[in-house]
N, C-alpha and C. Protein backbone atom coordinates (compact mmCIF):
# COMPACT_ATOMS: atom_id res chain seq x y z
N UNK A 1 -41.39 -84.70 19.11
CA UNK A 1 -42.27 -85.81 19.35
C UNK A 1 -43.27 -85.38 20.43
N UNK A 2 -44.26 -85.64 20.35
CA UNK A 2 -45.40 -85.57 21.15
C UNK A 2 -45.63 -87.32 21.67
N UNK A 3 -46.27 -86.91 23.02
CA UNK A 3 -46.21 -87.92 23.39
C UNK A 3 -48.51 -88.17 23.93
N UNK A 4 -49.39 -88.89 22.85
CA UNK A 4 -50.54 -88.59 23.05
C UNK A 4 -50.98 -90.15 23.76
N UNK A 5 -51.86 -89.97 25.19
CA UNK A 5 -52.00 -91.37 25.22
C UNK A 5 -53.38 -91.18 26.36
N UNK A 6 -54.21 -92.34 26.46
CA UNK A 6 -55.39 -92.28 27.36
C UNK A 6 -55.20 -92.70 28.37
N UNK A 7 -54.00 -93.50 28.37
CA UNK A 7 -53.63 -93.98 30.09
C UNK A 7 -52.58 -93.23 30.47
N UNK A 8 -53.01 -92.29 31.59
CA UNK A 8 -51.77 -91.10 32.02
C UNK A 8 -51.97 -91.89 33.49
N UNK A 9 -50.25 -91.80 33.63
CA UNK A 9 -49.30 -91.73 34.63
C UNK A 9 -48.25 -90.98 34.72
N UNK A 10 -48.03 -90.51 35.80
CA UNK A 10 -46.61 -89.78 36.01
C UNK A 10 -45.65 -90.79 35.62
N UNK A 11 -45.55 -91.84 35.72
CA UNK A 11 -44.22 -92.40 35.27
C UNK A 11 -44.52 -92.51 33.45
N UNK A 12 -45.64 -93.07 33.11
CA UNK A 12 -44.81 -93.05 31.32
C UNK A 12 -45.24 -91.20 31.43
N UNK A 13 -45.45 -90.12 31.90
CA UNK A 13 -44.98 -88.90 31.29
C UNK A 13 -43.71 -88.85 31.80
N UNK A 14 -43.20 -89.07 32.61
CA UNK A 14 -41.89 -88.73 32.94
C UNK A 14 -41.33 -90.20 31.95
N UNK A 15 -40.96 -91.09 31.55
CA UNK A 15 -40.46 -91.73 30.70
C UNK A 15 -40.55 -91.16 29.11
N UNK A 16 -41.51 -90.35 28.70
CA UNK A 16 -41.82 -90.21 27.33
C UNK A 16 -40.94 -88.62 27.58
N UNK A 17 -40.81 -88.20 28.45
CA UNK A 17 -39.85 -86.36 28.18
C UNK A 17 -38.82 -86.51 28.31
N UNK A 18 -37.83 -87.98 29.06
CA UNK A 18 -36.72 -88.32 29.04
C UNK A 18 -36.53 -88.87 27.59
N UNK A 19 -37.55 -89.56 26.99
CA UNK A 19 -37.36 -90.20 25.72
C UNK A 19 -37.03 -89.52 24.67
N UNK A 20 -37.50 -87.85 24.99
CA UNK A 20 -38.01 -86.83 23.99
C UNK A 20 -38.43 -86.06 23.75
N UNK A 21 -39.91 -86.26 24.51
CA UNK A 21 -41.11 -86.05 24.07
C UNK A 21 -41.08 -84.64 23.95
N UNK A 22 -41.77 -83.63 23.42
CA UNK A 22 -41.79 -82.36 23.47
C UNK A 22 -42.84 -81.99 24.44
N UNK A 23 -43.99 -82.54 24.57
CA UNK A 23 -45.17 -82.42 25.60
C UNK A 23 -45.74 -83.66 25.66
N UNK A 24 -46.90 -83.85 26.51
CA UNK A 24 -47.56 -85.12 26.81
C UNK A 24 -49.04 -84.92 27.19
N UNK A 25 -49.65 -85.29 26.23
CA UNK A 25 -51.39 -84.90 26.15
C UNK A 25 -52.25 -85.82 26.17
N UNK A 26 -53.33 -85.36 26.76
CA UNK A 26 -54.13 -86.85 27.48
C UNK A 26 -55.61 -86.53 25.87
N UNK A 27 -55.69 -87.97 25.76
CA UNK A 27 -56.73 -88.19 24.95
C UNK A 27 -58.02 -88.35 26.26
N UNK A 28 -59.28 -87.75 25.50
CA UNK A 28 -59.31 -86.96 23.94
C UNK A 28 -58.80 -85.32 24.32
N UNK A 29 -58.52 -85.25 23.43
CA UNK A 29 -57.80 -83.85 23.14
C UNK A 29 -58.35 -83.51 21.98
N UNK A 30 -58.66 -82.22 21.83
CA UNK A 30 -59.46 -81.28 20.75
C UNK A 30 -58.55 -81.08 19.84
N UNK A 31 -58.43 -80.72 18.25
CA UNK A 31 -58.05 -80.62 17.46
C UNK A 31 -57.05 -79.61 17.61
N UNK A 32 -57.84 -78.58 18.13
CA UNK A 32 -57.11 -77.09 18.18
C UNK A 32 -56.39 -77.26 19.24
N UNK A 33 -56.12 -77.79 19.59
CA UNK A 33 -54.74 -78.57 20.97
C UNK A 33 -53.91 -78.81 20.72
N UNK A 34 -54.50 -79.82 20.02
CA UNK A 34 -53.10 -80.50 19.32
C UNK A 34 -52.85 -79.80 18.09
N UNK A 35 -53.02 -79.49 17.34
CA UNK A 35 -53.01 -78.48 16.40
C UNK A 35 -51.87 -77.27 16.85
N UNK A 36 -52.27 -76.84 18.64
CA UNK A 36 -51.18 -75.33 19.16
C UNK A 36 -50.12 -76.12 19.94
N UNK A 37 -50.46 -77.43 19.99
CA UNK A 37 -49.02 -78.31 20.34
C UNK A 37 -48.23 -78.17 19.45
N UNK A 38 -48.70 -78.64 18.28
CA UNK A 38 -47.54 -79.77 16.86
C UNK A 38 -46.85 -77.96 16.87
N UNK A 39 -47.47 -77.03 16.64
CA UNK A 39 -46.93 -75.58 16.09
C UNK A 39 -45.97 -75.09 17.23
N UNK A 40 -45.95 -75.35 18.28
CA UNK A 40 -45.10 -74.95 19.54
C UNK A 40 -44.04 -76.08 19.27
N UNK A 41 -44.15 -77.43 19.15
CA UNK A 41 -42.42 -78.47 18.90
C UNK A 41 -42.11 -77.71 17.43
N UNK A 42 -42.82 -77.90 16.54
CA UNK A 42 -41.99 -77.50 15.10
C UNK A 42 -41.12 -76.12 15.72
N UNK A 43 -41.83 -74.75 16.29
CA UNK A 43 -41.21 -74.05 16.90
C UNK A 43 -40.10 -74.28 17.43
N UNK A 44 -40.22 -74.50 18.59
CA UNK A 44 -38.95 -75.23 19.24
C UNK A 44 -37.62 -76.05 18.43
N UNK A 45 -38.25 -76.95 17.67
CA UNK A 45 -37.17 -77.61 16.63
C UNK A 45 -36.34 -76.48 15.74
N UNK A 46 -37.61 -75.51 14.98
CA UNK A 46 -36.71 -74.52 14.17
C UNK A 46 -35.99 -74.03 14.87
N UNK A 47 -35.82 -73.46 16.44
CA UNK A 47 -35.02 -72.86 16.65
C UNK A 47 -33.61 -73.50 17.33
N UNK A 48 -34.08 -74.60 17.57
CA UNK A 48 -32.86 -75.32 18.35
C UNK A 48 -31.81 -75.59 17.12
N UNK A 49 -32.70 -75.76 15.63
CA UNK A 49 -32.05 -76.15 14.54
C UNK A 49 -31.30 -74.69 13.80
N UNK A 50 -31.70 -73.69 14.22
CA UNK A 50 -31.64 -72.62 13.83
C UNK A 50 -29.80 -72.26 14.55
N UNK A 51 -30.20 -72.80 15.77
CA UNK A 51 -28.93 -71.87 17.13
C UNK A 51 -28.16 -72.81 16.83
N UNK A 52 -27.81 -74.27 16.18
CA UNK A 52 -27.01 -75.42 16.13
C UNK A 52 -26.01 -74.91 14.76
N UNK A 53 -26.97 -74.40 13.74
CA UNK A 53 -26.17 -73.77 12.58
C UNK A 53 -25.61 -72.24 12.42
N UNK A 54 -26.23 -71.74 13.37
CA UNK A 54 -25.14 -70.86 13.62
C UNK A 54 -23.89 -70.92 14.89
N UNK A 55 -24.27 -71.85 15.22
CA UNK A 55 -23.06 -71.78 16.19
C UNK A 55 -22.19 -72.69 15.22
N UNK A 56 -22.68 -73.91 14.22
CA UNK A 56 -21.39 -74.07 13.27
C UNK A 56 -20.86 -73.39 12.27
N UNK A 57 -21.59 -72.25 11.73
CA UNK A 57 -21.27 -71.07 10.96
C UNK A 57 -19.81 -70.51 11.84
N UNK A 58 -20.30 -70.32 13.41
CA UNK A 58 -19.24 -69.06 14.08
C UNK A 58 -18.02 -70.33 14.09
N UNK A 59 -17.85 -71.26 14.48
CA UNK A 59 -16.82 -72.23 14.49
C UNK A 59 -16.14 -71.94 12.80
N UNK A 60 -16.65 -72.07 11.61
CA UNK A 60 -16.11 -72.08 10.59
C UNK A 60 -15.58 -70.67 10.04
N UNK A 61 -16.33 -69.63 10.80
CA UNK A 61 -15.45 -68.26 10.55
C UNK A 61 -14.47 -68.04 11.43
N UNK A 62 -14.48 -68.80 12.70
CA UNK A 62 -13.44 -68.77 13.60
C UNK A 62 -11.79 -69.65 12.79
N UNK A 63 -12.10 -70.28 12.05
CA UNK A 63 -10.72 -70.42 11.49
C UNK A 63 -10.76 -69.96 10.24
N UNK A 64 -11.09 -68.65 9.68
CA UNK A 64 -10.67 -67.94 8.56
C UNK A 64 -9.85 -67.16 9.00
């Protein structure tokens, strides 16, 4: 989740990274920004999703 908004405060950025958020970007923001944002969380997601299934892979060879 990205968190995009025109009224920046430290408190909703610090509320939106507890919520989630992957980053927090102030409008307006250029295409190609947000564009090397969305590609840095999908990043991040593949790999967190990546290290979650192999660590349940090693659990399921651990009782063969």
């Amino acid at each position: 989740m990205l968190l995009l908004t025109g009224h920046a405060s430290v408190e909703t950025s610090i509320e939106g990274m507890k919520l989630g958020a992957f980053d927090y970007l102030l409008k307006p923001i250029k295409l190609e920004d947000l564009l090397e944002k969305l590609a840095q969380a999908l990043e991040k997601k593949d790999t967190a999703e990546h290290k979650r299934q192999s660590e349940q892979i090693r659990k399921l060879l651990k009782y063969w």
